[in-house]
C-alpha atoms as a PDB file:
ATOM      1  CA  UNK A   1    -160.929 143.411-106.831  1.00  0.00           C
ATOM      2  CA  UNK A   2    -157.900 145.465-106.565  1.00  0.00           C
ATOM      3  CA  UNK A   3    -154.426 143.067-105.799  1.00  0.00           C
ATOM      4  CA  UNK A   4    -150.881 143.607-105.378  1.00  0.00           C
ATOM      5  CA  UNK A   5    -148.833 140.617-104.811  1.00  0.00           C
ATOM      6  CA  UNK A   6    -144.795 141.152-103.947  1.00  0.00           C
ATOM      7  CA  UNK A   7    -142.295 138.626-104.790  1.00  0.00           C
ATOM      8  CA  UNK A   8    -138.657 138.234-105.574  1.00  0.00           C
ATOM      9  CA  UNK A   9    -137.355 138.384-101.394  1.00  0.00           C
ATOM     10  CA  UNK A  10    -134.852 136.289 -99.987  1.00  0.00           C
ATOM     11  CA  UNK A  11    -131.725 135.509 -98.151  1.00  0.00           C
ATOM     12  CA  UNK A  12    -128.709 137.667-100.035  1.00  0.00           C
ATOM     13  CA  UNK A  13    -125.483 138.402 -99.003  1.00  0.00           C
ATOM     14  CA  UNK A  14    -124.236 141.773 -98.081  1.00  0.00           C
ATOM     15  CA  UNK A  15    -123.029 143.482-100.847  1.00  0.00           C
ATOM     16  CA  UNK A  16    -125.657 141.604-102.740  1.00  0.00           C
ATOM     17  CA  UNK A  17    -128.751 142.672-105.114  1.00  0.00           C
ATOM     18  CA  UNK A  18    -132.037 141.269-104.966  1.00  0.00           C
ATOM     19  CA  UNK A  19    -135.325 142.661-107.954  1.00  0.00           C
ATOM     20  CA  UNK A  20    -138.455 143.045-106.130  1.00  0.00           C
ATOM     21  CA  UNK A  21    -141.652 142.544-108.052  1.00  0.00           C
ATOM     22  CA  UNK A  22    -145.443 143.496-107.476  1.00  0.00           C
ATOM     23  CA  UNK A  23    -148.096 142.663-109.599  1.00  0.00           C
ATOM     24  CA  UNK A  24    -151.417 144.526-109.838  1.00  0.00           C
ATOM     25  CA  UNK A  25    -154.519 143.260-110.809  1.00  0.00           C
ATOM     26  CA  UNK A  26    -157.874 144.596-110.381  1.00  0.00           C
ATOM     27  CA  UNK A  27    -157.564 148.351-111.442  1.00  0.00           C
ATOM     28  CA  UNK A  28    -156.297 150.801-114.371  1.00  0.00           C
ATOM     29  CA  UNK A  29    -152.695 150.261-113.254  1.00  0.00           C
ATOM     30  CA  UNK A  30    -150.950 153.094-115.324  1.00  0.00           C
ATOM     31  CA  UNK A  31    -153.313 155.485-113.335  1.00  0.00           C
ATOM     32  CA  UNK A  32    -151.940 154.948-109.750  1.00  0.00           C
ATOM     33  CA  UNK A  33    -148.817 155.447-108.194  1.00  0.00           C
ATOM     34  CA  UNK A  34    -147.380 152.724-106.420  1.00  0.00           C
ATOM     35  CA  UNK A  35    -144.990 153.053-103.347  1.00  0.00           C
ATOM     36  CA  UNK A  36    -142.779 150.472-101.453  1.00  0.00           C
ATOM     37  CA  UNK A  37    -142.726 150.428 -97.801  1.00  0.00           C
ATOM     38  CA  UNK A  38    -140.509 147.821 -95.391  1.00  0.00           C
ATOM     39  CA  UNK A  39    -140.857 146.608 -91.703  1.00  0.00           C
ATOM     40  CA  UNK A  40    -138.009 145.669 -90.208  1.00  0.00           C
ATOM     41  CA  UNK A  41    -138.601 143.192 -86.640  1.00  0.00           C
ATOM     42  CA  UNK A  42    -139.479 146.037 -83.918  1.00  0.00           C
ATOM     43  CA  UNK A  43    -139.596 148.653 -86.035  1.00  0.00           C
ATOM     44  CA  UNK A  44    -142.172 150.928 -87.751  1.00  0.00           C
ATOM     45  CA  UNK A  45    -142.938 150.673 -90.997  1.00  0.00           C
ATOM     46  CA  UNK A  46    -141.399 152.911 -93.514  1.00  0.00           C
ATOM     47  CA  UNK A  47    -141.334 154.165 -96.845  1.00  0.00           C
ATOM     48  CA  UNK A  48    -138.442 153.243 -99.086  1.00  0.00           C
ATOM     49  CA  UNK A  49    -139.507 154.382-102.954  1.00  0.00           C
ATOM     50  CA  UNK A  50    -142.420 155.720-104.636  1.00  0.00           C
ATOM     51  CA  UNK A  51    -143.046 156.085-108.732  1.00  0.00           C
ATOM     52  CA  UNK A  52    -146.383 157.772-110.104  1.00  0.00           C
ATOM     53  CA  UNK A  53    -147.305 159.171-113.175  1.00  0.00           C
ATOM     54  CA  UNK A  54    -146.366 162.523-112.342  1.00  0.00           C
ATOM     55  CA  UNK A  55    -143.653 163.383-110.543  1.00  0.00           C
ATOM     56  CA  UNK A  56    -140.015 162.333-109.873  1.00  0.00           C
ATOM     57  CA  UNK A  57    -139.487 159.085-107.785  1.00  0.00           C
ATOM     58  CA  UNK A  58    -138.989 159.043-104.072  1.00  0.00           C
ATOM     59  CA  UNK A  59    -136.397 157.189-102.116  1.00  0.00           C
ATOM     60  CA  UNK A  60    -135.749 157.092 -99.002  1.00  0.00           C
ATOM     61  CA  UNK A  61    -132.045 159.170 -97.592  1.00  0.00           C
ATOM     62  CA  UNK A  62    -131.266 154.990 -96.532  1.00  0.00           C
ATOM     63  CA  UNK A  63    -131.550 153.756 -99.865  1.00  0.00           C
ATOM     64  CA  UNK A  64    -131.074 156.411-102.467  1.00  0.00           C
ATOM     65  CA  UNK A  65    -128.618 155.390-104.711  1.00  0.00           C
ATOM     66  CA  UNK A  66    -129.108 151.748-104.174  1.00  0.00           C
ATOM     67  CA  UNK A  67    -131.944 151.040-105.181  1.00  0.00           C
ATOM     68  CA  UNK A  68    -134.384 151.898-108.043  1.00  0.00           C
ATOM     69  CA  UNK A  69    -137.801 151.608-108.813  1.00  0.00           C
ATOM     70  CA  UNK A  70    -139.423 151.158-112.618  1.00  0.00           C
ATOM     71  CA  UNK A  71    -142.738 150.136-113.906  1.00  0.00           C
ATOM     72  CA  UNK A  72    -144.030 148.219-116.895  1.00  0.00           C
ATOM     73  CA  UNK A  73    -147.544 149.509-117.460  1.00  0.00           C
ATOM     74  CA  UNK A  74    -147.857 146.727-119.686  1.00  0.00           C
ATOM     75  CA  UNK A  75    -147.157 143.909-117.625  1.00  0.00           C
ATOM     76  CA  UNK A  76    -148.789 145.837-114.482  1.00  0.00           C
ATOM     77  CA  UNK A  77    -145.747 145.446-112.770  1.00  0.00           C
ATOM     78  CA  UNK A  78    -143.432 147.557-110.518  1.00  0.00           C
ATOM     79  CA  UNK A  79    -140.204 146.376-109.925  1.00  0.00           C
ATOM     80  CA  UNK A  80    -137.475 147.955-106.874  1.00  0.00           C
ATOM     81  CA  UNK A  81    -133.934 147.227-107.785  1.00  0.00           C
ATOM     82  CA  UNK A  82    -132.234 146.724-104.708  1.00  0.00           C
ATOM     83  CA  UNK A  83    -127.927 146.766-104.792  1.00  0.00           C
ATOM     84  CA  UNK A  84    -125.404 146.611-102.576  1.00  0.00           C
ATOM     85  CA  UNK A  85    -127.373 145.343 -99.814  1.00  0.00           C
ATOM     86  CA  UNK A  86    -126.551 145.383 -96.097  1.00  0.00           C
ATOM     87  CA  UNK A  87    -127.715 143.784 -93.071  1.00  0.00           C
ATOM     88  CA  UNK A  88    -130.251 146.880 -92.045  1.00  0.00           C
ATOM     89  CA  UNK A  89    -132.115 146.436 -95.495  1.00  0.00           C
ATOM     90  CA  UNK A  90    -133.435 142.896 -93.641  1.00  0.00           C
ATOM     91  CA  UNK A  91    -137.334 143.592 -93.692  1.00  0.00           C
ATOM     92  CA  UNK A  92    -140.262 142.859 -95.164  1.00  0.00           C
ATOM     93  CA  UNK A  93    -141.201 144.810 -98.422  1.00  0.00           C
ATOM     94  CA  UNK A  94    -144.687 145.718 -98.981  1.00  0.00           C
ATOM     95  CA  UNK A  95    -146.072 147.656-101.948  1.00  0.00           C
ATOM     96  CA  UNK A  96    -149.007 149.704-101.876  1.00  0.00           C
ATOM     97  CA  UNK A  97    -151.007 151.697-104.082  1.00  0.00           C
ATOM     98  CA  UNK A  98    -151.238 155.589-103.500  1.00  0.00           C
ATOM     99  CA  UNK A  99    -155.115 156.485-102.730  1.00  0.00           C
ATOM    100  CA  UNK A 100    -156.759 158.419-105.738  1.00  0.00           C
ATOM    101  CA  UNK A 101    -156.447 158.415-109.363  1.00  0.00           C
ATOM    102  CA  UNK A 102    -152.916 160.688-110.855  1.00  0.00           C
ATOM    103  CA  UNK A 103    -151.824 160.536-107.117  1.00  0.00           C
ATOM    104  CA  UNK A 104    -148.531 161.721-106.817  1.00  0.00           C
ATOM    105  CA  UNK A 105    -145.752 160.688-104.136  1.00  0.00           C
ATOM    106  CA  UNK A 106    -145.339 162.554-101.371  1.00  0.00           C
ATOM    107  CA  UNK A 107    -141.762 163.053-100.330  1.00  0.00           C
ATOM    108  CA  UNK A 108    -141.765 161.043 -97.571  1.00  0.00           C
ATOM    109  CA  UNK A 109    -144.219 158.761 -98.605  1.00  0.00           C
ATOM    110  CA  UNK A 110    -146.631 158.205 -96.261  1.00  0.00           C
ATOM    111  CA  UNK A 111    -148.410 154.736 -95.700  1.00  0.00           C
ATOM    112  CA  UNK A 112    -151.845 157.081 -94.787  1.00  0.00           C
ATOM    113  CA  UNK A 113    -151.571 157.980 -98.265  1.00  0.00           C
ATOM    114  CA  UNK A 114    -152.066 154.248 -99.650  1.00  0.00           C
ATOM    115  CA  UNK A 115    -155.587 152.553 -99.996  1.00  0.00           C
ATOM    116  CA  UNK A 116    -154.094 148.616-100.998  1.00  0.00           C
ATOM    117  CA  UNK A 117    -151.369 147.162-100.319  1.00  0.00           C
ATOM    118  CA  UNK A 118    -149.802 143.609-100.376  1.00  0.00           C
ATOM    119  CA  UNK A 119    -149.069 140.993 -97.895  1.00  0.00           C
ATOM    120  CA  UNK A 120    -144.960 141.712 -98.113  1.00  0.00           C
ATOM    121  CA  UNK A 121    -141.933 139.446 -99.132  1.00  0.00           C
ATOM    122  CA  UNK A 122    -138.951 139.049 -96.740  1.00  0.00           C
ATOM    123  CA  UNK A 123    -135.486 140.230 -97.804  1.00  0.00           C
ATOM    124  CA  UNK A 124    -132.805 139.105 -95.382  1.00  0.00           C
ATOM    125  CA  UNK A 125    -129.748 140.088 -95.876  1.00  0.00           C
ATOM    126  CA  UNK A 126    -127.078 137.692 -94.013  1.00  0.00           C
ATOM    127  CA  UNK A 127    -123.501 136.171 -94.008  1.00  0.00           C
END
C-alpha cells in the first residue's frame, strides 16, 4: 500500500539547517508529485514546497530562499533542505503525495489536492 514516512526533524538552533527526508513506498514514485506541508501548535496547516514532474517547484513567500526541495527517483526519496532556520519554522512537517498520476503543484499547494500523506516529524527550532 502506498507509504510516506518523514524523518530527519529535530531541535536546531536559529540560524541553523536541518534535511528533511520522506520515503515512498507502495507506488510508481517518479509519477507523483510530492508536496510538504507544516502545522505549527494552533495553527492551520500549510503548504511549504512542492516538486512534480512537470512544473517548477513551489515554496511558500515564508520560506523561499531557505529552503529547497529535490528528489531521488531512485531511492524514492524527497528531501526539503531547510537553512537558516528561525523560531516560526517550529512545526511539524508532513509530506504528501499530490492526487493523480503527472499531477502538477498548484501554486499554493493545497492539502485538498493530496491523496497520502505521512504521519509528520517535528522541527523545533530553539535557543
Amino acid at each position: 500500500q502506498v507509504q510516506l514516512v518523514e524523518s530527519g526533524g529535530g531541535l536546531v538552533q536559529p540560524g541553523g539547517s536541518l534535511r528533511l527526508s520522506c520515503a515512498a513506498s507502495g507506488f510508481s514514485f517518479d509519477r507523483y508529485g510530492i508536496g510538504w506541508f507544516r502545522q505549527a501548535p494552533g495553527k492551520e496547516r500549510e503548504g511549504v514546497s512542492c516538486s512534480s514532474r512537470f512544473g517548477s517547484p513551489y515554496y511558500a513567500e515564508s520560506v523561499k530562499g531557505r529552503f529547497t526541495i529535490s528528489r531521488d527517483n531512485a531511492k524514492k526519496t524527497v528531501y526539503l533542505q531547510m537553512n537558516t532556520l528561525q523560531p516560526e519554522d517550529t512545526a511539524v512537517y508532513y509530506c504528501a503525495r499530490i492526487r493523480g498520476v503527472w499531477g502538477t503543484c498548484r501554486k499554493p499547494i493545497s492539502q485538498y489536492d493530496m491523496d497520502y500523506w505521512g504521519k509528520g516529524t517535528l522541527v523545533t527550532v530553539s535557543s
